[in-house]
C-alpha atoms as a PDB file:
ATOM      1  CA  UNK A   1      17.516  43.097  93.669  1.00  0.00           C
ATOM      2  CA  UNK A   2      19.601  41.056  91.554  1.00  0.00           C
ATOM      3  CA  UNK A   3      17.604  37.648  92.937  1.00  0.00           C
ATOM      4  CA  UNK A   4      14.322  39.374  92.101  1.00  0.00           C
ATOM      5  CA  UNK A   5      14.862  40.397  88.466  1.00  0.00           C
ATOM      6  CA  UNK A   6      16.621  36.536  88.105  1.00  0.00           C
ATOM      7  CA  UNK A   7      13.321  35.370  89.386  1.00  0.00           C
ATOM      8  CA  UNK A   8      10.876  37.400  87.146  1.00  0.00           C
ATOM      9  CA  UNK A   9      12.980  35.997  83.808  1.00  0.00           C
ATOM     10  CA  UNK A  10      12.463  32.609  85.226  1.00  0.00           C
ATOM     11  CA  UNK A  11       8.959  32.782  85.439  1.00  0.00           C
ATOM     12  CA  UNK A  12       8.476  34.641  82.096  1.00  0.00           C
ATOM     13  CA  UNK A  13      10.703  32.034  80.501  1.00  0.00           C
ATOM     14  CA  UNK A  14       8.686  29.388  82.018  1.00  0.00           C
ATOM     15  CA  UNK A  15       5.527  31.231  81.143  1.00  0.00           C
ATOM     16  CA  UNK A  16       6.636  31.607  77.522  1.00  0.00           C
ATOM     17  CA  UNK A  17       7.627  27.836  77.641  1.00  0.00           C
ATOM     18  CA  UNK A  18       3.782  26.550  78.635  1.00  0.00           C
ATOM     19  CA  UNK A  19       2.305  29.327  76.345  1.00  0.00           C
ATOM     20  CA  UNK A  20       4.184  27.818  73.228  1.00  0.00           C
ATOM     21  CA  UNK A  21       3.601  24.098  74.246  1.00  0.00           C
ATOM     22  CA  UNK A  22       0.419  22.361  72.718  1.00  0.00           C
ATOM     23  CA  UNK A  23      -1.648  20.384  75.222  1.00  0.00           C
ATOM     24  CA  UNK A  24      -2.356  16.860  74.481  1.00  0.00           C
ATOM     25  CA  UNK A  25      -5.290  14.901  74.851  1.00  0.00           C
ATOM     26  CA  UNK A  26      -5.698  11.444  74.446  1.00  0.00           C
ATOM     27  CA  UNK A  27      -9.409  10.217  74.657  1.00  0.00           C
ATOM     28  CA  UNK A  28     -10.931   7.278  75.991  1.00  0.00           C
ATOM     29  CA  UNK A  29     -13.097   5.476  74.959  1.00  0.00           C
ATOM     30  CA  UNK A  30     -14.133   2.137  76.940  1.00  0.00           C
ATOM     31  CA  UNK A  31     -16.956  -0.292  76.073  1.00  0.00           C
ATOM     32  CA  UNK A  32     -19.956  -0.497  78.886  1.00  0.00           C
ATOM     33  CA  UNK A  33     -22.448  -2.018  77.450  1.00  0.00           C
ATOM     34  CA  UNK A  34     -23.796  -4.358  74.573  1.00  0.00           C
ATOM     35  CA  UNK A  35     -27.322  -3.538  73.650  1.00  0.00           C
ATOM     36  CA  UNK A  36     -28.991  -6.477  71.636  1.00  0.00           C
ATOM     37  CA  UNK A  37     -33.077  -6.088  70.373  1.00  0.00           C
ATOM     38  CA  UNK A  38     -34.219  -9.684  71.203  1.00  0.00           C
ATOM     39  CA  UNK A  39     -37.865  -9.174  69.811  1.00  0.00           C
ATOM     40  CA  UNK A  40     -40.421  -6.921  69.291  1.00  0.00           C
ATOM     41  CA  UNK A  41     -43.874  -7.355  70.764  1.00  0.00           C
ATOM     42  CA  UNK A  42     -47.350  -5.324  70.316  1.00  0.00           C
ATOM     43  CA  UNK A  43     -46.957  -4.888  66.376  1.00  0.00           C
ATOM     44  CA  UNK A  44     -42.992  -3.574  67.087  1.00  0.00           C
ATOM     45  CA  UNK A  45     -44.039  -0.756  69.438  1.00  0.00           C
ATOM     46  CA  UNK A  46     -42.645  -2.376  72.496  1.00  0.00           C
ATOM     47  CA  UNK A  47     -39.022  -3.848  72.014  1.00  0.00           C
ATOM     48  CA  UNK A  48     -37.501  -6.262  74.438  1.00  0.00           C
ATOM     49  CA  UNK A  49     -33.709  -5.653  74.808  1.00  0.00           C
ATOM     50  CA  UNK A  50     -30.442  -7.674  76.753  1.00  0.00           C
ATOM     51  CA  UNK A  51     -27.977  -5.613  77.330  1.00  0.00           C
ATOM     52  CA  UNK A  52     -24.685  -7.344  78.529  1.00  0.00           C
ATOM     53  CA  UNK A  53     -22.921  -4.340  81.608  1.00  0.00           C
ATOM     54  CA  UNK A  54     -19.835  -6.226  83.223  1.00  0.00           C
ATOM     55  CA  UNK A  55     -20.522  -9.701  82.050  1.00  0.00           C
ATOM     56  CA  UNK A  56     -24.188  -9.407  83.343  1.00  0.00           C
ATOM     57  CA  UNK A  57     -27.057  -9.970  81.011  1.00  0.00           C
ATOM     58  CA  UNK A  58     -30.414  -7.025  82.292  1.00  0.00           C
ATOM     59  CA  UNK A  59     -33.359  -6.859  80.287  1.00  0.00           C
ATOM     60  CA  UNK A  60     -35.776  -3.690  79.666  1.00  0.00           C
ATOM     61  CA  UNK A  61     -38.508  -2.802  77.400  1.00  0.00           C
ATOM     62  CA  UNK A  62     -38.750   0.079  75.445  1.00  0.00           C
ATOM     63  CA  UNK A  63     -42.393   1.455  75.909  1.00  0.00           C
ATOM     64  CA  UNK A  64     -43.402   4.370  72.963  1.00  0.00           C
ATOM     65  CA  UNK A  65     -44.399   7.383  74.986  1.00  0.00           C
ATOM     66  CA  UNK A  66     -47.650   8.423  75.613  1.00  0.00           C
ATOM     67  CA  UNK A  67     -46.339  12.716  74.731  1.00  0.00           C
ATOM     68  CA  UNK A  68     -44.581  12.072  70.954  1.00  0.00           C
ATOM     69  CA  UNK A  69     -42.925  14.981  71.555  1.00  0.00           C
ATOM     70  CA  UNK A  70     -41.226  12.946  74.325  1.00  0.00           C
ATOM     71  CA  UNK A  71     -38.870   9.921  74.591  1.00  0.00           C
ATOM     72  CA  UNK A  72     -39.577   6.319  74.441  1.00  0.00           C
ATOM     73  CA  UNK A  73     -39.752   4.985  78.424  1.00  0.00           C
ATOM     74  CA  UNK A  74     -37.069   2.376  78.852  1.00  0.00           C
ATOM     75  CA  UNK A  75     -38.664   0.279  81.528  1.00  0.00           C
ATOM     76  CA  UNK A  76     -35.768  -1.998  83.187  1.00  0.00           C
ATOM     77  CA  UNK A  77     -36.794  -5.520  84.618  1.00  0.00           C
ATOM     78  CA  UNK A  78     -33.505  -7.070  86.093  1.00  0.00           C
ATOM     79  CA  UNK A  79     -31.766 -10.151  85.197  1.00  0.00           C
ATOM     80  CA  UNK A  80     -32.975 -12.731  83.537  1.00  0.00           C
ATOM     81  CA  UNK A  81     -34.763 -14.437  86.991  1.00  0.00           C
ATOM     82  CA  UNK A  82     -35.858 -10.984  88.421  1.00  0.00           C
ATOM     83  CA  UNK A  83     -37.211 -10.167  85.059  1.00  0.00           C
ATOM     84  CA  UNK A  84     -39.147 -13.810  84.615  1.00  0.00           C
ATOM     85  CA  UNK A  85     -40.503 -12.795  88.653  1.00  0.00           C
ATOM     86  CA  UNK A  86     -40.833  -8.811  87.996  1.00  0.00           C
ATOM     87  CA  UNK A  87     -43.150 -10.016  84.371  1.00  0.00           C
ATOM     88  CA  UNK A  88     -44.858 -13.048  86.494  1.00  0.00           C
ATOM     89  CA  UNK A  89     -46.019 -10.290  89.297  1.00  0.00           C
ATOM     90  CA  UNK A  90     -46.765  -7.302  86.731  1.00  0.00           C
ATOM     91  CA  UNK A  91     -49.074 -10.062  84.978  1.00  0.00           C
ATOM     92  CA  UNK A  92     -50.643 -10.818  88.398  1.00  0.00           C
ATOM     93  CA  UNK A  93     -51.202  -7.382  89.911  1.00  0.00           C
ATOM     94  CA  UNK A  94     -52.614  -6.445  86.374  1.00  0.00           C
ATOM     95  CA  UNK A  95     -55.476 -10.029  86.233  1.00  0.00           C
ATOM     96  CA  UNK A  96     -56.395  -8.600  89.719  1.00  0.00           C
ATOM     97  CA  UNK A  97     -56.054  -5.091  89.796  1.00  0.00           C
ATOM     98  CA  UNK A  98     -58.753  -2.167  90.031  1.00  0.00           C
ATOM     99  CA  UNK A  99     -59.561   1.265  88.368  1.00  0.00           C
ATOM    100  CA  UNK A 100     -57.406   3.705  90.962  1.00  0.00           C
ATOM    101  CA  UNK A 101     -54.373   1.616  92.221  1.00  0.00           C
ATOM    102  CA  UNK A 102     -51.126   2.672  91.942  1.00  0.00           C
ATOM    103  CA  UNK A 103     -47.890   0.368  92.534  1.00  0.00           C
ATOM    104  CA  UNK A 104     -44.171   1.613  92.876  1.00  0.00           C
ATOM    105  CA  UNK A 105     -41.628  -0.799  91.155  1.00  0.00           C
ATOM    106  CA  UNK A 106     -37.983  -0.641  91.452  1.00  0.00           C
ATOM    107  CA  UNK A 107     -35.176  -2.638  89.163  1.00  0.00           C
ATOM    108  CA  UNK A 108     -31.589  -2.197  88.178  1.00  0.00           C
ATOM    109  CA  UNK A 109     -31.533   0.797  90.508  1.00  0.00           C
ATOM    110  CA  UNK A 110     -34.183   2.727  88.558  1.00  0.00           C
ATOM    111  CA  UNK A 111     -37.720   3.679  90.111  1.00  0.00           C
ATOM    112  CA  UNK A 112     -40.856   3.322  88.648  1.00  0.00           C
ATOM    113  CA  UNK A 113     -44.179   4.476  89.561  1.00  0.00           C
ATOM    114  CA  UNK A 114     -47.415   2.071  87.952  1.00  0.00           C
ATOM    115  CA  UNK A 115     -50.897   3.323  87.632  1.00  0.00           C
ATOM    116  CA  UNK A 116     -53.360   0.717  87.044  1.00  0.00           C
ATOM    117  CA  UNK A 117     -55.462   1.385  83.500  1.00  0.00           C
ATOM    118  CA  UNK A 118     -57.725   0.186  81.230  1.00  0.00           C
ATOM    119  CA  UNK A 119     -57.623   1.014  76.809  1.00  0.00           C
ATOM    120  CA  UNK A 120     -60.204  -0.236  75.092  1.00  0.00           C
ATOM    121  CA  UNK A 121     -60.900  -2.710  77.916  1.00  0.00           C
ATOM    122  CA  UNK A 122     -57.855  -4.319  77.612  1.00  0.00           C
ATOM    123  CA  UNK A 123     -55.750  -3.797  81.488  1.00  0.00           C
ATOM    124  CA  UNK A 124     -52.086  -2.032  81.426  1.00  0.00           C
ATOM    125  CA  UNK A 125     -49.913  -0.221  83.362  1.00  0.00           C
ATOM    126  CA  UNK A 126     -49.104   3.366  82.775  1.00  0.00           C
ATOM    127  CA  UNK A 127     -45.108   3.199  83.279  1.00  0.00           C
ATOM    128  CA  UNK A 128     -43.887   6.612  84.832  1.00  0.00           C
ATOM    129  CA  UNK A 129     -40.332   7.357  85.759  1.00  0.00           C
ATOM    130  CA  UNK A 130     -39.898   9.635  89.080  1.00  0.00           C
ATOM    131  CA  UNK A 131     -39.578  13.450  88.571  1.00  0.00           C
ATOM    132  CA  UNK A 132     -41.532  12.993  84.996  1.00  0.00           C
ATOM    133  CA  UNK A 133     -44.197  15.451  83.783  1.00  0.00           C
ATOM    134  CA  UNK A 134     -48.336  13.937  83.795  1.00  0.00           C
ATOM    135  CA  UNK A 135     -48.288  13.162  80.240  1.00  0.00           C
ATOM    136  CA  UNK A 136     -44.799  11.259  79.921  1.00  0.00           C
ATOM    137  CA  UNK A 137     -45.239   8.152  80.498  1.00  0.00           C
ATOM    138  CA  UNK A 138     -45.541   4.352  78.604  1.00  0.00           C
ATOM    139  CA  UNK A 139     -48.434   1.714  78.462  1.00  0.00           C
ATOM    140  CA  UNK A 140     -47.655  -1.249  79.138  1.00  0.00           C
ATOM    141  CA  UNK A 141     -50.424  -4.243  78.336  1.00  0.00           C
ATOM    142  CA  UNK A 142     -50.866  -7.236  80.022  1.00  0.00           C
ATOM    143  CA  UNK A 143     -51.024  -9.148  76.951  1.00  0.00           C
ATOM    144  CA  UNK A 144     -47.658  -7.928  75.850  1.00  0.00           C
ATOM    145  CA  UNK A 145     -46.014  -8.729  79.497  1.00  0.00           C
ATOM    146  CA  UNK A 146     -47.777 -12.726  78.904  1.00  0.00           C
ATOM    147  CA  UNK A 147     -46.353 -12.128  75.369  1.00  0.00           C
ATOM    148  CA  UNK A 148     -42.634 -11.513  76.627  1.00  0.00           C
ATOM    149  CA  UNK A 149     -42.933 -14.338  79.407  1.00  0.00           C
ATOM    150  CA  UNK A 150     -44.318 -16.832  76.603  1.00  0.00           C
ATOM    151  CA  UNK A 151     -40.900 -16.424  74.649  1.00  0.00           C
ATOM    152  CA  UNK A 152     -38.529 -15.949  77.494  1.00  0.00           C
ATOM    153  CA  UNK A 153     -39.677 -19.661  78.451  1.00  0.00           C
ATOM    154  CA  UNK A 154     -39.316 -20.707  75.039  1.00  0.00           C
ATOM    155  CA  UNK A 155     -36.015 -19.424  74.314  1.00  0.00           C
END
């Protein structure tokens, strides 16, 4: 009996000891990525961006969204080679594509599914993510993706 009641104080004691300590937090708060505008194309609707992720440099575009209810489409190309290849293909598949095709792309681990189009006769890609509703989605021109290659060889 005695052992029991001994017990029971020890655990309200202890109980009465975590109840009147404060918890501490400390956050943390680690860098992951440097995000750096490098130039704006298509009369600024289309940004190119570096960002730097574990001493890597990837590149995306930031495509205004076709809902403006919605989110601008951040379409990632790759490091600076795969995007120079990835912008070199788009431009290719976009001289020679027709009314109807569809392409899926894939860069930086994000998925991307491409509809061949045509706005006011000039040829782009609608730019939908996976798992996206019909109307969210980004255009992006050929004449912007020659645009971007132009002064990624130049600088």
């Amino acid at each position: 009996m005695k052992i029991g009641k001994l017990m029971y104080i020890k655990v309200v004691l202890l109980i009465l000891m975590l109840a009147s300590s404060y918890s501490v937090s400390y956050a943390q708060l680690k860098k992951t990525a440097e995000v750096e505008t490098l130039k704006s194309f298509t009369t600024g609707s289309v940004a190119l961006q570096r960002v730097l992720i574990e001493d890597v440099y990837y590149y995306c575009v930031t495509l205004p969204n076709n809902s403006k209810y919605l989110k601008p489409v951040v379409f990632w190309l790759g490091n600076k080679d795969e995007m120079l290849k990835n912008l070199r293909d788009l431009s290719a598949a976009l001289e020679n594509g027709k009314k109807g095709e569809c392409f899926e792309f894939s860069a930086c681990e994000q998925d991307y599914n491409l509809y061949y189009g045509k706005v006011l006769g000039q040829k782009c890609f609608k730019v939908c993510e996976p798992m996206s509703i019909s109307s969210d989605f980004g255009r992006f021109y050929k004449a912007t993706i020659d645009d971007i290659l132009e002064y990624m060889q130049t600088n």
